[in-house]
Protein backbone atom coordinates (compact mmCIF):
# COMPACT_ATOMS: atom_id res chain seq x y z
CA UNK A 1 -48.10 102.98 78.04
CA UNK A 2 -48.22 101.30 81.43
CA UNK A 3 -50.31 101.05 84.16
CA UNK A 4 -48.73 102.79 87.48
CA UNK A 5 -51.80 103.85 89.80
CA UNK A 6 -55.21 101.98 90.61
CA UNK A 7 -57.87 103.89 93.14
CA UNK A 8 -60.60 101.84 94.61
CA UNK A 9 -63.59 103.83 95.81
CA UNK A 10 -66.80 102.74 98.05
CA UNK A 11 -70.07 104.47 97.58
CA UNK A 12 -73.57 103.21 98.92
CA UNK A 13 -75.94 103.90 96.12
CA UNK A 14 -79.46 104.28 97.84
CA UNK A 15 -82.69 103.19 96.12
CA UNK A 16 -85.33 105.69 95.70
CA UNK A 17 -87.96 103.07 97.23
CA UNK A 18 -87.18 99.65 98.01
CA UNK A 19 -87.65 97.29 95.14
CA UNK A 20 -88.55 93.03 95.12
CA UNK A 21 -88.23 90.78 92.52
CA UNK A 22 -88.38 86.84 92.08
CA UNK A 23 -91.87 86.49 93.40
CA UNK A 24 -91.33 89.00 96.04
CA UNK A 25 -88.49 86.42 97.91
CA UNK A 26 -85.60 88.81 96.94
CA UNK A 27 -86.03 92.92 98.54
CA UNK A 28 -83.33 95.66 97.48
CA UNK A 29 -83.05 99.13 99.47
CA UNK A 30 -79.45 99.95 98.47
CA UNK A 31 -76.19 98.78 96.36
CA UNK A 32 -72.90 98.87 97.45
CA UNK A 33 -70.76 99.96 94.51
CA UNK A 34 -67.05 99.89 93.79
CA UNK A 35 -65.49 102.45 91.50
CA UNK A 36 -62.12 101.77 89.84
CA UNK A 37 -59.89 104.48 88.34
CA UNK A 38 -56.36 103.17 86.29
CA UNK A 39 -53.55 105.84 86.09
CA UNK A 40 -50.88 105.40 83.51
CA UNK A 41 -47.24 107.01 82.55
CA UNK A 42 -48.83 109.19 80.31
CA UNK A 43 -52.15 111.85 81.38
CA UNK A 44 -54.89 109.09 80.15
CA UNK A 45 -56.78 107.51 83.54
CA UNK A 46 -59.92 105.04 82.76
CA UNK A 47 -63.00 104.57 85.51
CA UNK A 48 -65.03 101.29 85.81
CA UNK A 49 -67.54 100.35 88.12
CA UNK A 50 -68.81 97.12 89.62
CA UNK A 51 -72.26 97.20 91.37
CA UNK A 52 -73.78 93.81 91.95
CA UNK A 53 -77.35 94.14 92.90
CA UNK A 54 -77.39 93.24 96.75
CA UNK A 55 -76.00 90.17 97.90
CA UNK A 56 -78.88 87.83 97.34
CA UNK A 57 -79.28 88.17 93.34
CA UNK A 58 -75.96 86.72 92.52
CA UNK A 59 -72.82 84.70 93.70
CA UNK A 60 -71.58 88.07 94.07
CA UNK A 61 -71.16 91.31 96.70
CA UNK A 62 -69.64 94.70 97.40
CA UNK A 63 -67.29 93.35 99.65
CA UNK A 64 -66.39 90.59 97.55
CA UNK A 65 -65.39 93.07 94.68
CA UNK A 66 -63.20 94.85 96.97
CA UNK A 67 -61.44 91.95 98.38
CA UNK A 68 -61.23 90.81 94.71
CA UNK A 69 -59.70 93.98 93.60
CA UNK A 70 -57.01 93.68 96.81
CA UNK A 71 -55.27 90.40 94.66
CA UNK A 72 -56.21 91.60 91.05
CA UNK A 73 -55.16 95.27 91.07
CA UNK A 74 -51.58 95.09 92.21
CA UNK A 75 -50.99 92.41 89.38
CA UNK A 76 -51.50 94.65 86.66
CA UNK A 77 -49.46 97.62 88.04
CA UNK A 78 -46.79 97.71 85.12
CA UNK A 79 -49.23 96.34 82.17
CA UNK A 80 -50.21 97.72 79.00
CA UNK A 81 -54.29 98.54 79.72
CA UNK A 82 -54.33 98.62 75.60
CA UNK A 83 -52.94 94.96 75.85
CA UNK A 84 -56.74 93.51 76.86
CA UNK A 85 -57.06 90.29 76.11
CA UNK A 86 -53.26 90.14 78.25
CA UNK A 87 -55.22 92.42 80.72
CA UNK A 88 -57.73 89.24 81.34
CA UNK A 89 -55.73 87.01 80.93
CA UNK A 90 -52.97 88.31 83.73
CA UNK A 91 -56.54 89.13 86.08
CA UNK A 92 -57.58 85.22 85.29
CA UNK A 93 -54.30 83.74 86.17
CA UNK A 94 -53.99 86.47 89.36
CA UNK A 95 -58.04 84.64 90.33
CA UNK A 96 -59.49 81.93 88.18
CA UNK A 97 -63.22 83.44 88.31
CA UNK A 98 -64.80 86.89 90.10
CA UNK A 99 -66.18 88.08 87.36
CA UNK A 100 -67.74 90.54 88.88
CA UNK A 101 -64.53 92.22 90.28
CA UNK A 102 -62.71 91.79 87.01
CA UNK A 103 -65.04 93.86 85.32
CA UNK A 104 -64.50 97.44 86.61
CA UNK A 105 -61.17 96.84 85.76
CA UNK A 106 -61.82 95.43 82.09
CA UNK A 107 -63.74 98.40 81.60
CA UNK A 108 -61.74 101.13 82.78
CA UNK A 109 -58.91 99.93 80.59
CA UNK A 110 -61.55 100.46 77.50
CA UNK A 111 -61.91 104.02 78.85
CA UNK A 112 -58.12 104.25 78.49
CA UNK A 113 -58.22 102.16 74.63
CA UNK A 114 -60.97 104.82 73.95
CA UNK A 115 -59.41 107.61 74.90
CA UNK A 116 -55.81 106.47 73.81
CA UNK A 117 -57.68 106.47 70.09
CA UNK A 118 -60.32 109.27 70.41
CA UNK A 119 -62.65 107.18 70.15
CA UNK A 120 -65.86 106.03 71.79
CA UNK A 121 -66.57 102.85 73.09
CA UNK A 122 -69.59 102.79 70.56
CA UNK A 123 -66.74 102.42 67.50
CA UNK A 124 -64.67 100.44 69.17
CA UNK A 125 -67.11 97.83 69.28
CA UNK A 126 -68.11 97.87 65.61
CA UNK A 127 -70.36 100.28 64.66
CA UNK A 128 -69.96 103.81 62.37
CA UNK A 129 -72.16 105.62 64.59
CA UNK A 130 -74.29 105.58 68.03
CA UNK A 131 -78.17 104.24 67.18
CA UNK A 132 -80.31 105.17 69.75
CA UNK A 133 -81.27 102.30 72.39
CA UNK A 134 -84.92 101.62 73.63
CA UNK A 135 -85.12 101.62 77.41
CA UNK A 136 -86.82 99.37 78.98
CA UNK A 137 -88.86 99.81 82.51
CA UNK A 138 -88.52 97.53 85.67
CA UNK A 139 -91.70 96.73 87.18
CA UNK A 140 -91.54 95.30 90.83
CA UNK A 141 -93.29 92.49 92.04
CA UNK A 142 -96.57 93.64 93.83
CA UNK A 143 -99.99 92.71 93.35
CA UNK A 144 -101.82 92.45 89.78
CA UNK A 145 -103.32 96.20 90.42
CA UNK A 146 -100.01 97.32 91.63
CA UNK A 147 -98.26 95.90 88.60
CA UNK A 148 -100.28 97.91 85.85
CA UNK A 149 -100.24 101.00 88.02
CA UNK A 150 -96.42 101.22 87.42
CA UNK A 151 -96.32 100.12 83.90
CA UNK A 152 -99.03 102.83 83.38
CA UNK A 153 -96.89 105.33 85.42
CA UNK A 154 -93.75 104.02 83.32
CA UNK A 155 -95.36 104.68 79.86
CA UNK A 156 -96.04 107.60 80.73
CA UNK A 157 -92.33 108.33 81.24
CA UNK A 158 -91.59 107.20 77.20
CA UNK A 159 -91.26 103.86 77.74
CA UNK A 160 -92.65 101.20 75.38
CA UNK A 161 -90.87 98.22 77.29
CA UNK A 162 -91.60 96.65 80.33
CA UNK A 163 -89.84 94.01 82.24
CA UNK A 164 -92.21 92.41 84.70
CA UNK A 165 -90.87 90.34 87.70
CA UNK A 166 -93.15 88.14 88.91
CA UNK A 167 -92.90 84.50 90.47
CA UNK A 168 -93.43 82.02 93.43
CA UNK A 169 -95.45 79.41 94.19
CA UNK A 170 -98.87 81.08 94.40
CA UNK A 171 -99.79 79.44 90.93
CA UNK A 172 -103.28 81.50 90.98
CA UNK A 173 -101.90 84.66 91.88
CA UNK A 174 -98.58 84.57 88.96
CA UNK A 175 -101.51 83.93 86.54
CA UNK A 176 -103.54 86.81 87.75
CA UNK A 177 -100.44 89.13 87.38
CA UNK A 178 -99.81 87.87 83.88
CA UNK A 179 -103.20 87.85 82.47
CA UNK A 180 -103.83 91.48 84.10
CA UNK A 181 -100.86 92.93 82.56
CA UNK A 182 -101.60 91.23 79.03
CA UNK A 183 -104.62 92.77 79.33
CA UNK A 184 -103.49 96.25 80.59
CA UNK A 185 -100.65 96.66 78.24
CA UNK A 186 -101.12 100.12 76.10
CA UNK A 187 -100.86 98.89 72.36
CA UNK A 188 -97.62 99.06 70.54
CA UNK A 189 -96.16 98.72 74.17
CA UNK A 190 -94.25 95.18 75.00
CA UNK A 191 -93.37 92.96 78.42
CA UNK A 192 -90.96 90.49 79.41
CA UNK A 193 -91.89 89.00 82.65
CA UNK A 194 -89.08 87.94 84.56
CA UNK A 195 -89.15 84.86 87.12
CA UNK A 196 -85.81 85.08 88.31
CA UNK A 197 -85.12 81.54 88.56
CA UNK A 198 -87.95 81.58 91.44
CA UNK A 199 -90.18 78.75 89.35
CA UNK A 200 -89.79 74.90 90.01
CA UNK A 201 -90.44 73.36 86.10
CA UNK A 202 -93.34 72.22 87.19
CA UNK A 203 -95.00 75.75 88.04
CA UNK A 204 -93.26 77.47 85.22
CA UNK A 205 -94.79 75.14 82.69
CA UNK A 206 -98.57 75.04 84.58
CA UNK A 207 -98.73 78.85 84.80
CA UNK A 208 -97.28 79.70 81.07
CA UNK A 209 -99.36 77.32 79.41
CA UNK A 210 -102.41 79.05 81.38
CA UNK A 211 -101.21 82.15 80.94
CA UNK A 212 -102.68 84.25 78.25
CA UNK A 213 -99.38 86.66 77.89
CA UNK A 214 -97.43 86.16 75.05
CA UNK A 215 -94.38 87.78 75.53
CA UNK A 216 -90.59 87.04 76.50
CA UNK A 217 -90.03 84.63 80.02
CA UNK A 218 -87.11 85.50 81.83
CA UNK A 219 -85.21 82.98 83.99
CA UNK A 220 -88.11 80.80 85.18
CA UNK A 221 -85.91 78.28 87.02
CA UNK A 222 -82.79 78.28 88.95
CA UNK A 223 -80.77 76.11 86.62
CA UNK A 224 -80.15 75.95 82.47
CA UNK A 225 -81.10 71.86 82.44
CA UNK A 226 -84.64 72.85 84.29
CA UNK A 227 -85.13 76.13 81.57
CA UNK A 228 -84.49 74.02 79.27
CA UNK A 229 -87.69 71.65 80.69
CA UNK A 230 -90.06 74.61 80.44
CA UNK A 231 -88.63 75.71 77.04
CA UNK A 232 -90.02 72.36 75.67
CA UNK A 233 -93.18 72.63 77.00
CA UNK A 234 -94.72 76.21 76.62
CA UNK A 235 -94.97 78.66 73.81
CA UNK A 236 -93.45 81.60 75.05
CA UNK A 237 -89.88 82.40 73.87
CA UNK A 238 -87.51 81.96 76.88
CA UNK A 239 -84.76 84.70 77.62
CA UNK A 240 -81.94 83.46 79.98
CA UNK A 241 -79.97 85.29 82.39
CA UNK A 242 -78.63 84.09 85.60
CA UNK A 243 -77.32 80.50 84.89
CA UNK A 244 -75.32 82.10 82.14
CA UNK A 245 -71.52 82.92 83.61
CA UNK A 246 -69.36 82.91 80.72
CA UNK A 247 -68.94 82.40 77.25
CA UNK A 248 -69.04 77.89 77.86
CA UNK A 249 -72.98 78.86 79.48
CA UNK A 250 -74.40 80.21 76.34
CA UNK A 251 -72.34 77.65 73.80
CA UNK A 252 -74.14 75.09 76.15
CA UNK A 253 -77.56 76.74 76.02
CA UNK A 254 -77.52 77.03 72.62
CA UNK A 255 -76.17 73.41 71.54
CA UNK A 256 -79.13 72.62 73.52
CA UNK A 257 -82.01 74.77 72.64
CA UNK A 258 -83.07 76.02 75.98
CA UNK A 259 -83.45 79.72 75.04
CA UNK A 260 -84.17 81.99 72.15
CA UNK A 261 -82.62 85.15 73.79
CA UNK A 262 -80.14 86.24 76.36
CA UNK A 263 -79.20 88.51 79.02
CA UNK A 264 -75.50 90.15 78.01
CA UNK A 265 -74.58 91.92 81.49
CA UNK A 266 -70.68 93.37 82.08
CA UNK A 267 -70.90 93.11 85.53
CA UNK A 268 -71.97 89.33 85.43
CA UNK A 269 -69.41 88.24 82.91
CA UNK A 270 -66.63 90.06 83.71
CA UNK A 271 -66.24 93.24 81.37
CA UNK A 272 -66.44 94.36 77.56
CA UNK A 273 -63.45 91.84 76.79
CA UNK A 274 -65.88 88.99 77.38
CA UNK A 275 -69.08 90.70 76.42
CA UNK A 276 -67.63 91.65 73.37
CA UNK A 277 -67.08 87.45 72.47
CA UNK A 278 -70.16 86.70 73.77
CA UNK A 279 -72.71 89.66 71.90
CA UNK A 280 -70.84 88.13 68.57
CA UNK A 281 -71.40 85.21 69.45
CA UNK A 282 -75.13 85.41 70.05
CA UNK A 283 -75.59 87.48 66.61
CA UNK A 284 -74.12 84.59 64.69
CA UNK A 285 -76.79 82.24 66.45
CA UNK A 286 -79.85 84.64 65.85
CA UNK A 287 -80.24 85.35 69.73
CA UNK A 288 -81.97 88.63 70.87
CA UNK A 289 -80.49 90.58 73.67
CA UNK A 290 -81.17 92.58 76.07
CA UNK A 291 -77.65 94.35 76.57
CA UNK A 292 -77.57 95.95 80.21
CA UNK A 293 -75.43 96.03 83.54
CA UNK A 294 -76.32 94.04 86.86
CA UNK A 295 -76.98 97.42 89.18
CA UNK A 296 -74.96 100.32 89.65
CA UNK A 297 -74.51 104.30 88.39
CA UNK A 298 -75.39 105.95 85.20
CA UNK A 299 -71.44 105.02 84.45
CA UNK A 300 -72.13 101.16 84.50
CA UNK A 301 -75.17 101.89 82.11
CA UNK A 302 -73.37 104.10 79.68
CA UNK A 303 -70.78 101.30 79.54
CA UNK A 304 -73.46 98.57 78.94
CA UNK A 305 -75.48 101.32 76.41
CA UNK A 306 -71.84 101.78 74.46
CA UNK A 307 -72.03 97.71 73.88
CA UNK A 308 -76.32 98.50 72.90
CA UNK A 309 -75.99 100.82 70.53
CA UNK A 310 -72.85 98.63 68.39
CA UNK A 311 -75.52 95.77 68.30
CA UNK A 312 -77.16 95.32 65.05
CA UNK A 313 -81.09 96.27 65.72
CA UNK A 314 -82.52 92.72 64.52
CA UNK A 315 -80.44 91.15 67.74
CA UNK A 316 -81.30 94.40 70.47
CA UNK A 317 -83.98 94.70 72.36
CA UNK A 318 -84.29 97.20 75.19
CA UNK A 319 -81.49 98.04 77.86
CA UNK A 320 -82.66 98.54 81.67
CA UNK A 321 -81.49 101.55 83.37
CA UNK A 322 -80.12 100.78 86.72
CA UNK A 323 -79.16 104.25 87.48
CA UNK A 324 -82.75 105.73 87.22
CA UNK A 325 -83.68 103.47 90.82
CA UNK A 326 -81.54 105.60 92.86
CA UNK A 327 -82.03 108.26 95.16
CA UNK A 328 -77.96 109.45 94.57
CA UNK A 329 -76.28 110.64 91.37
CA UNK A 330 -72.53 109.97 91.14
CA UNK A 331 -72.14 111.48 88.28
CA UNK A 332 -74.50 114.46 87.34
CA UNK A 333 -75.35 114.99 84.03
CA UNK A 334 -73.36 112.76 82.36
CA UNK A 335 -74.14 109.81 80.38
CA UNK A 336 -77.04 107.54 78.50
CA UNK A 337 -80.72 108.95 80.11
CA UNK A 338 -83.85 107.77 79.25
CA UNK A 339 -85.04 110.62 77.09
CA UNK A 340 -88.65 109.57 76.04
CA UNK A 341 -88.00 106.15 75.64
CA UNK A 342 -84.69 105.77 74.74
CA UNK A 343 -81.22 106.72 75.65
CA UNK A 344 -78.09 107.55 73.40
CA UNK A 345 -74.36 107.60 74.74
CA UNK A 346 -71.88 110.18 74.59
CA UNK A 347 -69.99 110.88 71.34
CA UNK A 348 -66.75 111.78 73.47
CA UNK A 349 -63.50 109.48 73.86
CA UNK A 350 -63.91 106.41 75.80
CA UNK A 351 -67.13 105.97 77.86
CA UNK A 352 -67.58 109.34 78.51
CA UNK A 353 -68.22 109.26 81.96
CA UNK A 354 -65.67 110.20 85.09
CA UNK A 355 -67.43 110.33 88.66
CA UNK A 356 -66.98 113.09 90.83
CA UNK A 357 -64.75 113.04 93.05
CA UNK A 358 -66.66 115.28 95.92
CA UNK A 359 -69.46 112.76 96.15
CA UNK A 360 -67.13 109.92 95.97
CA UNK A 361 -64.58 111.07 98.67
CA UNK A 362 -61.68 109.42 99.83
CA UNK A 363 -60.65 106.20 97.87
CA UNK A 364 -60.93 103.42 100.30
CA UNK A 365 -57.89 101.82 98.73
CA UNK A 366 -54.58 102.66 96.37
CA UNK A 367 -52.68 99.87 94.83
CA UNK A 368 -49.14 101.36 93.08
């Protein structure tokens, strides 16, 4: 089997209401996402997606992906998509980095493996059957009243996890948002708050040793070396995300310390290939994860879900659901949706998940 045929398609993915995070610095109305779809010889295609979220969040864009896609997609016209690790290895010596391009790509070429085998992604990536994955909420920043209104209106949807952004330099007021969710939070319910990166060391370790929340901090500082300060200093377990690029990042974290849980994002670390190595990796150290995709349509998530639900349940926590922000639905009733809390993947070959081609329209580029 060879590759002969890669479509590129553009769609703006609206936001039902526009959403901040990292103290309110960072504000999101819409993603730009890029949809991939890999023809072969044979009548097996694949579909990934890359969908950073914005252009502020990460070292990464829409248009970047694209532009990435231009130099990476005609190089593997005439490869084997079963042949992954070859796959990443021709896309890394095509462009040393990108990621974020590389893994639409990555992942529709597991679509193919999947459906090659008649298998899901789920068994592919170790496990007999699909467990059901916990879903976790998104709570943006806002004031401390604002805050519990959502995670009151998001339990009432079935969830039992809440990720919290908060952050800044209003000491007073990050302690007031803390403190009022601790104290808000229905029982058997949980919270991560999430700084991303938008604490100095300095504020991280003043407000979390004031704090009276207990649960997981997210990313309070821009870099691992100043996580790492706050992780000595506070009681909290600290989850990292953002300073954590490939597989090096999270070797390094861990010879040092700085976290007891990670963020395992596709999008961010360049497909299922890498993911794959890295999930492993963390269950051998006795990491928790959050498994989940940057941004993007029910298609990234069911991708991300697929890697979930393979996860032993003493290393998984709960998986965000991009997909349930926005206001447009690439691909109606397919895929993992939060169902009262939780969210199971398709039992069908592959990821189960092909985009239609009405809302998507013409493909805004065609590499043979």
């Amino acid at each position: 089997m060879i590759i002969t045929n890669i479509q590129v398609w553009q769609l703006d993915l609206p936001l039902t209401k526009a959403y901040w995070l990292s103290g309110g610095r960072l504000k999101f109305e819409q993603l730009d996402s890029s949809f991939v779809r890999i023809e072969t010889n044979t009548s097996l295609v694949g579909w990934g997606e890359a969908c950073p979220w914005g252009h502020t969040y990460l070292p990464a864009h829409g248009g970047g992906v694209r532009a990435a896609l231009a130099l990476l997609a005609p190089a593997l016209i005439g490869q084997d998509p079963l042949a992954l690790d070859h796959i990443n290895a021709v896309m890394d010596t095509q462009l040393p980095g990108h990621p974020y391009a590389k893994a639409a790509l990555d992942i529709a070429c597991w679509d193919i493996l999947g459906k090659a085998s008649g298998l899901p992604l789920y068994r592919l990536l170790g496990a007999p059957e699909a467990a059901p994955v916990a879903v976790n909420s998104s709570i943006s920043t806002g004031t401390p009243d604002q805050m519990v209104a959502l995670i009151h209106q998001a339990s009432a949807q079935g969830y039992r996890t809440h990720s919290a952004k908060i952050g800044g330099s209003d000491i007073a007021l990050d302690l007031a948002r803390m403190d009022a969710i601790a104290d808000a939070l229905p029982p058997g319910e949980a919270v991560t708050f999430d700084i991303n990166r938008a604490w100095t060391p300095g504020v991280a370790v003043e407000v979390l040793n004031a704090s009276r929340a207990q649960g997981w901090i997210e990313q309070p500082c821009q870099t691992l070396d100043q996580c790492l300060q706050v992780a000595k200093r506070v009681r909290q377990p600290i989850m990292l995300d953002e300073c954590l690029h490939d597989f090096n990042d999270h070797l390094e974290a861990w010879k040092l310390g700085a976290c007891e849980g990670v963020k395992v994002k596709p999008n961010r670390l360049g497909g299922l290939t890498r993911c794959r190595q890295i999930r492993d990796f963390c269950v051998s150290v006795g990491w928790s994860m959050h498994i989940e995709d940057v941004g993007g349509s029910v298609l990234a998530d069911t991708v991300a879900l697929h890697l979930a639900a393979s996860t032993p349940q003493a290393n998984r926590l709960a998986s965000w659901l991009s997909h349930a922000h926005l206001a447009l639905d690439p691909c109606p009733g397919q895929g993992a949706r939060n169902l009262v809390g939780f969210a199971r993947v398709p039992d069908l070959p592959g990821h189960g998940v092909e985009p239609d081609l009405d809302i998507l329209g013409q493909p805004s580029a065609h590499y043979r």
